[in-house]
Protein backbone atom coordinates (compact mmCIF):
# COMPACT_ATOMS: atom_id res chain seq x y z
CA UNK A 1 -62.26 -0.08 169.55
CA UNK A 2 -62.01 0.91 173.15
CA UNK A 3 -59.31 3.28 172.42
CA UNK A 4 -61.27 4.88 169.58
CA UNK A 5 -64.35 5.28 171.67
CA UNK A 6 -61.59 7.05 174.10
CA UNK A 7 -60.48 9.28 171.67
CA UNK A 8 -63.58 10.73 170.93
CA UNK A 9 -64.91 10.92 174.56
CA UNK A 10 -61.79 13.02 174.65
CA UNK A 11 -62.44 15.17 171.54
CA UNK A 12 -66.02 15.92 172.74
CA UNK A 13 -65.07 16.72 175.80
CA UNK A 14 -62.41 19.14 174.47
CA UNK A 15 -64.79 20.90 172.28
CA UNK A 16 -67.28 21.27 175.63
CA UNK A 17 -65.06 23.06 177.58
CA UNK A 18 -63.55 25.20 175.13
CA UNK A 19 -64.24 28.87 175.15
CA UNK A 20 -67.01 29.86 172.79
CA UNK A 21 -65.42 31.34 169.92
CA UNK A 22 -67.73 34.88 169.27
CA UNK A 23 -67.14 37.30 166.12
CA UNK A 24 -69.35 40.48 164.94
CA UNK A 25 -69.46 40.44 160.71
CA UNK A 26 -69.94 44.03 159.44
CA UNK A 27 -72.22 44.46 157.03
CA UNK A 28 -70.76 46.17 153.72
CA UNK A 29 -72.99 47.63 150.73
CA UNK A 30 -73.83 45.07 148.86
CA UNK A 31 -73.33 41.99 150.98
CA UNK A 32 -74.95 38.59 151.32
CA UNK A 33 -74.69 35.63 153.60
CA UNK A 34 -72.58 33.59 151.93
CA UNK A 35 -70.18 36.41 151.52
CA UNK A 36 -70.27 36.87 154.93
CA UNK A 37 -69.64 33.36 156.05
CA UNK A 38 -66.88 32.48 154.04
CA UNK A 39 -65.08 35.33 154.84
CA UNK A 40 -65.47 34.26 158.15
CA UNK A 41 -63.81 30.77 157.43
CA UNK A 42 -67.02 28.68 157.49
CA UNK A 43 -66.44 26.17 154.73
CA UNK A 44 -68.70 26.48 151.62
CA UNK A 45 -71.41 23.20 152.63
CA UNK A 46 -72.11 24.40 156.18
CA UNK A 47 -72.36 27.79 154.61
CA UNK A 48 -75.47 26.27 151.74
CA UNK A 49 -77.45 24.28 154.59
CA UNK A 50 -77.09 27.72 156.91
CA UNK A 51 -78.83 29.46 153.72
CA UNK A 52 -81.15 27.43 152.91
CA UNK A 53 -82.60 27.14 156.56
CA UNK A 54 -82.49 30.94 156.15
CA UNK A 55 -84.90 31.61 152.54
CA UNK A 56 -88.60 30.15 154.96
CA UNK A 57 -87.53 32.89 157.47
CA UNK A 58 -86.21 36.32 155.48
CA UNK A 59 -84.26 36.99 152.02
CA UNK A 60 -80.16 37.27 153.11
CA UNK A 61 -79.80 38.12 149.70
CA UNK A 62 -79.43 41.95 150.16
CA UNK A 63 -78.58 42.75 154.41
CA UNK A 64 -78.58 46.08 155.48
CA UNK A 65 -75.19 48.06 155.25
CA UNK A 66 -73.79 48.89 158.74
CA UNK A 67 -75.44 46.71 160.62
CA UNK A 68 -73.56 43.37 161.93
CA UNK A 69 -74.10 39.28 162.28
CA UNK A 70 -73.02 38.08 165.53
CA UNK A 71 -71.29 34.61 164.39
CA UNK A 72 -70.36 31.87 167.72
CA UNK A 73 -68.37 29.07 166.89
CA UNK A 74 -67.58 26.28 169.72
CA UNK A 75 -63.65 26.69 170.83
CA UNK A 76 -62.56 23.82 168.01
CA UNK A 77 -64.26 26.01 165.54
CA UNK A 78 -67.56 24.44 164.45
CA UNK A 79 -70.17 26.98 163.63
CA UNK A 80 -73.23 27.18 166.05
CA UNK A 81 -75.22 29.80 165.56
CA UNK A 82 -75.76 33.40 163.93
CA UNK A 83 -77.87 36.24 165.20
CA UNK A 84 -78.91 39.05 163.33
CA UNK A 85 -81.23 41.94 164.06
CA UNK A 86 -82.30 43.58 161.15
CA UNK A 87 -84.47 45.58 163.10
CA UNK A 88 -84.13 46.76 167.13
CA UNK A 89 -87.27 44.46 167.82
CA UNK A 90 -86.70 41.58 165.43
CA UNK A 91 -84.31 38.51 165.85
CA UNK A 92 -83.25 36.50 163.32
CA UNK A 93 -81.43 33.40 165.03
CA UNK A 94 -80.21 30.48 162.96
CA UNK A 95 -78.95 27.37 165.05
CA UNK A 96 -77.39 23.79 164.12
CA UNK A 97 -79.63 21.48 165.74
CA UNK A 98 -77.25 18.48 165.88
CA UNK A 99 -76.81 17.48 161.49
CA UNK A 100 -79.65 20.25 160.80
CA UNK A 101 -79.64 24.20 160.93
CA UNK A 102 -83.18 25.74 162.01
CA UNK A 103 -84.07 29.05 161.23
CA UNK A 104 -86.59 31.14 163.74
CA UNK A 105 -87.43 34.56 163.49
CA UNK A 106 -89.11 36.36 166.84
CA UNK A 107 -90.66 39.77 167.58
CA UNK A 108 -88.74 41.07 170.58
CA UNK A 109 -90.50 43.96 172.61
CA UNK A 110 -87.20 45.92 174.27
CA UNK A 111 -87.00 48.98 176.15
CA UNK A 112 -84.48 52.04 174.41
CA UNK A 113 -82.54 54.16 177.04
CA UNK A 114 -79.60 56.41 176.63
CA UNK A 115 -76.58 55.20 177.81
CA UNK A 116 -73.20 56.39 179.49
CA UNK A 117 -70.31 54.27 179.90
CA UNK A 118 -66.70 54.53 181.42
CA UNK A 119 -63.87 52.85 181.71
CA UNK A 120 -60.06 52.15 182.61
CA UNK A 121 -57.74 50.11 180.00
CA UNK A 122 -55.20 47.87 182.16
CA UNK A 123 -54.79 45.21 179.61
CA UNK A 124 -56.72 46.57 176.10
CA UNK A 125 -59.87 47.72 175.20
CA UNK A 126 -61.50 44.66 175.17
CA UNK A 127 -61.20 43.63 178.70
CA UNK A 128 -62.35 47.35 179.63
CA UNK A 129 -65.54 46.84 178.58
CA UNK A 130 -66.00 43.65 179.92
CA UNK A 131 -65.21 45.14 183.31
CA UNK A 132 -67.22 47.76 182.96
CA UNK A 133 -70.04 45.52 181.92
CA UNK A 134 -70.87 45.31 178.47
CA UNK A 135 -70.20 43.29 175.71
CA UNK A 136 -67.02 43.48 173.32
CA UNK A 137 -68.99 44.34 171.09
CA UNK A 138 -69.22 47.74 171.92
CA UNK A 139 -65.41 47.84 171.99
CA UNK A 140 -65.46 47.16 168.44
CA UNK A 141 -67.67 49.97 168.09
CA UNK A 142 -65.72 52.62 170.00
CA UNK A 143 -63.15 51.16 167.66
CA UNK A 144 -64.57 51.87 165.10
CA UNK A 145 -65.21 55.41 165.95
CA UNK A 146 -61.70 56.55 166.65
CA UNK A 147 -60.14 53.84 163.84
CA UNK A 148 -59.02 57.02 161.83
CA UNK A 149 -56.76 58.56 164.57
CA UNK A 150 -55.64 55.20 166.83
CA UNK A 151 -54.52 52.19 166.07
CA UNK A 152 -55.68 49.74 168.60
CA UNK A 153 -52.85 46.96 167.79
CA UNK A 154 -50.28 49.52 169.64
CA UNK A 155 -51.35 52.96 170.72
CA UNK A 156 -53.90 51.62 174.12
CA UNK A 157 -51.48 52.12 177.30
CA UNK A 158 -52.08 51.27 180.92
CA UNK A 159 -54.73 53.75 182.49
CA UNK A 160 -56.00 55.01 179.36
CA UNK A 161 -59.46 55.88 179.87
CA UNK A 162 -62.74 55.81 177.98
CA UNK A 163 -66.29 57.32 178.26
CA UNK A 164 -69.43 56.80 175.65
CA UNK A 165 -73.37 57.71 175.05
CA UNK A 166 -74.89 55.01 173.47
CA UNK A 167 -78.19 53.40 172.84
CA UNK A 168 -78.84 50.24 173.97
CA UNK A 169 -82.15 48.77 173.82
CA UNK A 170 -82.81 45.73 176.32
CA UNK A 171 -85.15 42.91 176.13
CA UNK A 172 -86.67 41.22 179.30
CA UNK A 173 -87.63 38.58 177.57
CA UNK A 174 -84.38 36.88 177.32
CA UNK A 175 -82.33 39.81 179.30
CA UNK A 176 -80.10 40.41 176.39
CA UNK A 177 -78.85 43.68 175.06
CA UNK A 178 -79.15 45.27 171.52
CA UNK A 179 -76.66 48.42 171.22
CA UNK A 180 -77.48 51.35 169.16
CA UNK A 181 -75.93 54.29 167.95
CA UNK A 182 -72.49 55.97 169.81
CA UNK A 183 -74.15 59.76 170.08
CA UNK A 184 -70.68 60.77 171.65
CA UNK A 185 -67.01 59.07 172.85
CA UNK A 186 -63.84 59.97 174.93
CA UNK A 187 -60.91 58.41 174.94
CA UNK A 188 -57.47 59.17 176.83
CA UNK A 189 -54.89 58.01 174.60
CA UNK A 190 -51.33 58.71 177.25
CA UNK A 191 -53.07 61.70 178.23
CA UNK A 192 -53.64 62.97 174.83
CA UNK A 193 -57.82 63.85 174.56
CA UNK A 194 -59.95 62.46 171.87
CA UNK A 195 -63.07 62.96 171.71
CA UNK A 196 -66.30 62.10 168.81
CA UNK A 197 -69.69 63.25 168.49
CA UNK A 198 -72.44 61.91 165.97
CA UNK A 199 -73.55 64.02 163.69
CA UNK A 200 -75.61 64.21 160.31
CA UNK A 201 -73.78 65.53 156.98
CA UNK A 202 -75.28 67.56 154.39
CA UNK A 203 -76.62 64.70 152.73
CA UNK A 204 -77.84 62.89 155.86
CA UNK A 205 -75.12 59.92 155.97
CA UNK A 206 -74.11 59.67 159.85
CA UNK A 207 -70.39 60.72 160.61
CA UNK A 208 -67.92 61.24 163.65
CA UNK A 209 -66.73 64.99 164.20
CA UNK A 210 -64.55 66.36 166.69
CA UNK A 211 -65.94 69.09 169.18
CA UNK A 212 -64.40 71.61 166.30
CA UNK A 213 -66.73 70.23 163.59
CA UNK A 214 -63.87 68.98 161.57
CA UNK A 215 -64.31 64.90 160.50
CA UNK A 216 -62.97 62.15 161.98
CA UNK A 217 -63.29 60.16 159.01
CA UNK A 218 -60.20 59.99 157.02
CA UNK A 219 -59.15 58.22 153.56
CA UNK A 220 -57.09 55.40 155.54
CA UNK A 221 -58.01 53.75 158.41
CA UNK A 222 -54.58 54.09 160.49
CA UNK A 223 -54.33 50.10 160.37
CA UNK A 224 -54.91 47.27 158.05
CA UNK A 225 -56.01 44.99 161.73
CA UNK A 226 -58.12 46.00 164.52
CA UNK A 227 -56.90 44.65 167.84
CA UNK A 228 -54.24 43.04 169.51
CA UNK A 229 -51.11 42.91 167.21
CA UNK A 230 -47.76 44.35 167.61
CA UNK A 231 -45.85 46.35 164.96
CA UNK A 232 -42.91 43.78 164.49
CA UNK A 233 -40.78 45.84 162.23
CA UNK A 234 -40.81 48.96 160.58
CA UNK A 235 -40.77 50.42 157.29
CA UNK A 236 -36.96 51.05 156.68
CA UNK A 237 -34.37 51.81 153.92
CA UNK A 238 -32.12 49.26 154.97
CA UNK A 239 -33.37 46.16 156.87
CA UNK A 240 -31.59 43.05 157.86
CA UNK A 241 -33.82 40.25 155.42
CA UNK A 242 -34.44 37.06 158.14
CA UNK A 243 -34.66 34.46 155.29
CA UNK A 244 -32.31 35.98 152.64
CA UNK A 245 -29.88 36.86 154.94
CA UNK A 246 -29.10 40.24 153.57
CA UNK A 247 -29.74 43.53 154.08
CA UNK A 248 -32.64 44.92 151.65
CA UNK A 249 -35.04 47.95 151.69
CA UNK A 250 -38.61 46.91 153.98
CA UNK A 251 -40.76 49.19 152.21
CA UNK A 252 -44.03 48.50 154.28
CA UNK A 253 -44.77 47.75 157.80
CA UNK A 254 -45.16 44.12 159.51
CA UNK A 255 -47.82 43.35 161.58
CA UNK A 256 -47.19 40.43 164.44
CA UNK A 257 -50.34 38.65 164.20
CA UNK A 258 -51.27 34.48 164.37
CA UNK A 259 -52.86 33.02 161.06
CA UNK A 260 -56.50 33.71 160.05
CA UNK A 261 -56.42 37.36 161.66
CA UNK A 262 -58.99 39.13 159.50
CA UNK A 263 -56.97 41.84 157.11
CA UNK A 264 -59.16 44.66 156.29
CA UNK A 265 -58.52 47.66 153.61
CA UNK A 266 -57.59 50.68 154.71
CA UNK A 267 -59.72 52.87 152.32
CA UNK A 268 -62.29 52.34 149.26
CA UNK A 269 -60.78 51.39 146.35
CA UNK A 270 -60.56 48.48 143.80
CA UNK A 271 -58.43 45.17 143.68
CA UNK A 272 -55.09 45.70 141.27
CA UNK A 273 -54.13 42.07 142.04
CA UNK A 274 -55.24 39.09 144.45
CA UNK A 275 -52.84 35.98 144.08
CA UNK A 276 -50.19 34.32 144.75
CA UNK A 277 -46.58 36.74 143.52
CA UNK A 278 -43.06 35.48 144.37
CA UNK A 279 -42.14 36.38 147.72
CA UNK A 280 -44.66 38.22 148.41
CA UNK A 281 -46.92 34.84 148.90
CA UNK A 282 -50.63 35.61 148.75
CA UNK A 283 -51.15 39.13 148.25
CA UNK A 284 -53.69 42.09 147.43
CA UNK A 285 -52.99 45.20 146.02
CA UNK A 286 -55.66 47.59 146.15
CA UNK A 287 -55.75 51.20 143.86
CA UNK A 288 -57.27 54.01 145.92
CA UNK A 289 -57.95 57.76 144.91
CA UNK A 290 -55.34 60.63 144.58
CA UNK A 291 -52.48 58.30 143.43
CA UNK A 292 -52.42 55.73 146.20
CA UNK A 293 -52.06 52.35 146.46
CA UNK A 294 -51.80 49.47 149.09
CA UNK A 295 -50.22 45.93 149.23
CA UNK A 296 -51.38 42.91 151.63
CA UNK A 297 -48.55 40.34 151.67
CA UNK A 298 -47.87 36.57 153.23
CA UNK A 299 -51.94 36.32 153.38
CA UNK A 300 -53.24 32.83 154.58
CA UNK A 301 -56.74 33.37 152.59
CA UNK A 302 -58.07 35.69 149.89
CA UNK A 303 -61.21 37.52 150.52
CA UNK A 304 -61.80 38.93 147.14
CA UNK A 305 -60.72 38.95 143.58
CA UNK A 306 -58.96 41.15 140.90
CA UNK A 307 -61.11 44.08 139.79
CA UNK A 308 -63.74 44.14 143.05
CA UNK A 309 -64.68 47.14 144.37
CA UNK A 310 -64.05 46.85 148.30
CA UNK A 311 -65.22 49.40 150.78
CA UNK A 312 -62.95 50.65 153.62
CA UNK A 313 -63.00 48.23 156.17
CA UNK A 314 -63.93 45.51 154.71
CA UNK A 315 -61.80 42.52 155.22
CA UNK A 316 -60.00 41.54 152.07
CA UNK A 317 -57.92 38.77 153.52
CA UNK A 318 -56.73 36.33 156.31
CA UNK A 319 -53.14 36.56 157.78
CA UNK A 320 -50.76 33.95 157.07
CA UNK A 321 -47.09 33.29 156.58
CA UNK A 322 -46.91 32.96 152.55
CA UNK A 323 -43.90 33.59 150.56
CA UNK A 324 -40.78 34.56 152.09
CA UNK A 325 -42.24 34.69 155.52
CA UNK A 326 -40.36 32.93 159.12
CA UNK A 327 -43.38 33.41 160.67
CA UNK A 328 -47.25 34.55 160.48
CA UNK A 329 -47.52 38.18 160.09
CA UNK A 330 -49.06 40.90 157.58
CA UNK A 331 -46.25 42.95 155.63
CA UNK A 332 -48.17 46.12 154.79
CA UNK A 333 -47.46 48.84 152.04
CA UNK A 334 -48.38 51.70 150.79
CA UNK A 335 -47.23 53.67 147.19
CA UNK A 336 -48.25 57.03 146.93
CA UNK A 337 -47.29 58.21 143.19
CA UNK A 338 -45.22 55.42 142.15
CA UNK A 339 -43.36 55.68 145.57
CA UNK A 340 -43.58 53.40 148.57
CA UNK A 341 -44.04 55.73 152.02
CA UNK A 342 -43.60 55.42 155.68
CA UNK A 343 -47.14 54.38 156.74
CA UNK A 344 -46.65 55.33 160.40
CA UNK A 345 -45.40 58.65 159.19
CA UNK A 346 -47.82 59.57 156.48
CA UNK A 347 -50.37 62.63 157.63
CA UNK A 348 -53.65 61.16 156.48
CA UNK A 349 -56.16 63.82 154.53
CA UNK A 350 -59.51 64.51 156.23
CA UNK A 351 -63.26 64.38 155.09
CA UNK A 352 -65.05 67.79 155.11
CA UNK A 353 -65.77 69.66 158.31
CA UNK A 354 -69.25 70.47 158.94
CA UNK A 355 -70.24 73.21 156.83
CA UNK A 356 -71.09 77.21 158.33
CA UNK A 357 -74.67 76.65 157.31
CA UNK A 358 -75.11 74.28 159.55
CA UNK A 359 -72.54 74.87 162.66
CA UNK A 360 -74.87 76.18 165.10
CA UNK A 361 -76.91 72.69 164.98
CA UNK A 362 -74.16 70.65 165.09
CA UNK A 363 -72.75 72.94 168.36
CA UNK A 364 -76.28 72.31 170.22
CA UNK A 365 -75.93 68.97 169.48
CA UNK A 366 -72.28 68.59 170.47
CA UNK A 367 -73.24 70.50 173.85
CA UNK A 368 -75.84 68.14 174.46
CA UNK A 369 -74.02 65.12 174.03
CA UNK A 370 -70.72 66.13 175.76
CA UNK A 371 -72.59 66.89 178.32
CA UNK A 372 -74.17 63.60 179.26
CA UNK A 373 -70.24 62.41 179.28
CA UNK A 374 -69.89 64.41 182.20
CA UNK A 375 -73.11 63.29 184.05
CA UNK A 376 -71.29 60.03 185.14
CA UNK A 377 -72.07 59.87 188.78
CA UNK A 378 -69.72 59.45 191.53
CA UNK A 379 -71.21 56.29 192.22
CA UNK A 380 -70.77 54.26 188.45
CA UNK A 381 -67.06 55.57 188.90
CA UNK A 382 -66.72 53.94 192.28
CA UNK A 383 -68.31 50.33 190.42
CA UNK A 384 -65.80 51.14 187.60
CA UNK A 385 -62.78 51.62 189.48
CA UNK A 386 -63.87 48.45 191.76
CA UNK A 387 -64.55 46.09 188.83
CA UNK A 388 -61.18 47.52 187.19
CA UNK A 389 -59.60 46.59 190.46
CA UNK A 390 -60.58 43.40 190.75
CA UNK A 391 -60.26 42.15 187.02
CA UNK A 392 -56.30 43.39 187.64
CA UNK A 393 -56.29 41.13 190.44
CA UNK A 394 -57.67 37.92 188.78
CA UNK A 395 -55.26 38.78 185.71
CA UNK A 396 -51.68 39.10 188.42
CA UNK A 397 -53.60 35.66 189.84
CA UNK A 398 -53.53 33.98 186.66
């Protein structure tokens, strides 16, 4: 008895002093709650009570495309809470209150400014932001805004830099932060410059452009994971097989990454296949437009089913070690045609460039917002460079 009561002194105390375990949920067209959740690994009765605590307060049924749910979980996993903001001055919080889940919903006055942001990468994008300040968050959404071009597994180096506007709306009441829109984004990829500017297109939708007008939006995202993973072998003719002990074609691209990584499609399209195949262990196979098609192998965790429509960027499936697999990792593949192609090689297609008609307002608007990168003042580079500083000491101290 004594040594039970032990054991869980132990276990609770575990789960106190474990990190907090914090993850933003995109909102897709077409999502609900329970979608959301079990995507996110919260296990189908946890995911009923949070809904039902949820119908007094507002309808989850139908949430609002491109906006997020901030999910915490305590470090052994256990969900906590969820915050969602379907509006800049309305919070939706819903909160386990020991065996229960309460649902509150609160009018938050907040004050909108304009934003600008720098930074220095020394270990990834993450902890840049954090140094400079903010929450990762917003490192998911400068992310997001260069996703098409960088890959943030494997392209960030030491001393690449980054500067943002953004909105960011903050509330007194509690002194937390709401972020907006990104109006315009820098970042110094090994001295190569990218840069991003918001900008309506012709039929309203919000969209990324480079100072030339052309789109940053392409049809594949340039990787099937978002953040720190390494490329752990390459797509190759003739590859040296680690469990069949003989070489073999490796027609797609492995990603290094532990199990339950989200997986996320690289462009719209619509399942082909989501199941268990042979060797291949869990997979999804996704058909895309103009003859293209991907493949998701060794998953952990499906995501979706055959014959779903998925939007790009949506997460599809959780990384595992299925199959013919020594270790956890994505094998990813793409077959353009009826023929499998070098992913990392592949030039991807672009959307349209802003049209002549309406050049001149997207130039003023670029101008404007370009500008405001450059208004950083001499003094938030001297914090920047001193937080940076010191975060790269505590990191060689570690």
């Amino acid at each position: 008895m004594e040594h039970e009561t032990a054991r869980l002194n132990a276990l609770r105390l575990q789960e106190a002093s474990a990190p907090k375990n914090i993850v933003s949920l995109p909102i897709n067209r077409g999502t609900t709650l329970g979608e959301l959740l079990l995507r996110a690994d919260i296990d189908s009765p946890t995911t009923y009570q949070i809904i039902q605590a949820a119908r007094p307060v507002m309808n989850f049924q139908r949430l609002r495309r491109g906006q997020n749910i901030l999910l915490v979980r305590s470090g052994v996993g256990q969900f906590e809470s969820l915050l969602y903001r379907p509006s800049p001055g309305e919070e939706i919080r819903i909160a386990r209150r020991g065996d229960k889940f309460e649902a509150t919903s609160t009018h938050i006055p907040g004050t909108t400014a304009v934003v600008t942001l720098q930074g220095v990468v020394l270990s990834s994008l993450f902890d840049a932001v954090l140094d400079a300040g903010e929450h990762p968050e917003l490192a998911v959404r400068l992310a997001d805004v260069f996703a098409w071009d960088l890959d943030f597994y494997t392209d960030p180096q030491p001393n690449d830099t980054f500067r943002l506007v953004f909105e960011k709306t903050s509330y007194s009441a509690d002194q937390s932060s709401f972020y907006g829109r990104i109006l315009a984004a820098e970042y110094i990829n090994g001295g190569h410059l990218h840069q991003a500017v918001l900008f309506d297109d012709h039929s309203g939708r919000p969209g990324y452009y480079s100072p030339a007008g052309e789109s940053l939006q392409k049809a594949f995202l340039r990787s099937p994971l978002k953040f720190a993973a390494r490329i752990s072998s390459h797509y190759s003719v003739k590859r040296f097989h680690p469990v069949l002990k003989r070489y073999r074609p490796h027609l797609g691209t492995d990603y290094a990454a532990p199990t339950g990584t989200p997986v996320q499609a690289v462009a719209a399209g619509r399942v082909l296949h989501a199941g268990r195949l042979g060797g291949d262990g869990i997979m999804v196979r996704l058909k895309h437009a103009n003859g293209y098609e991907t493949y998701y192998l060794h998953l952990s965790r499906l995501l979706v089913r055959t014959g779903q429509a998925v939007e790009q960027g949506q997460r599809i499936g959780l990384v595992g070690a299925s199959g013919l697999a020594t270790g956890p990792h994505l094998d990813f593949r793409v077959r353009r045609v009826g023929r499998f192609v070098d992913f990392e090689a592949i030039e991807l297609p672009h959307a349209m460039p802003v049209s002549d008609e309406r050049f001149a307002e997207f130039a003023a608007q670029r101008d404007h917002w370009l500008s405001k990168l450059n208004e950083v003042s001499t003094a938030s580079q001297t914090k920047g460079t001193a937080l940076s500083h010191a975060a790269n000491q505590n990191r060689l101290a570690r």
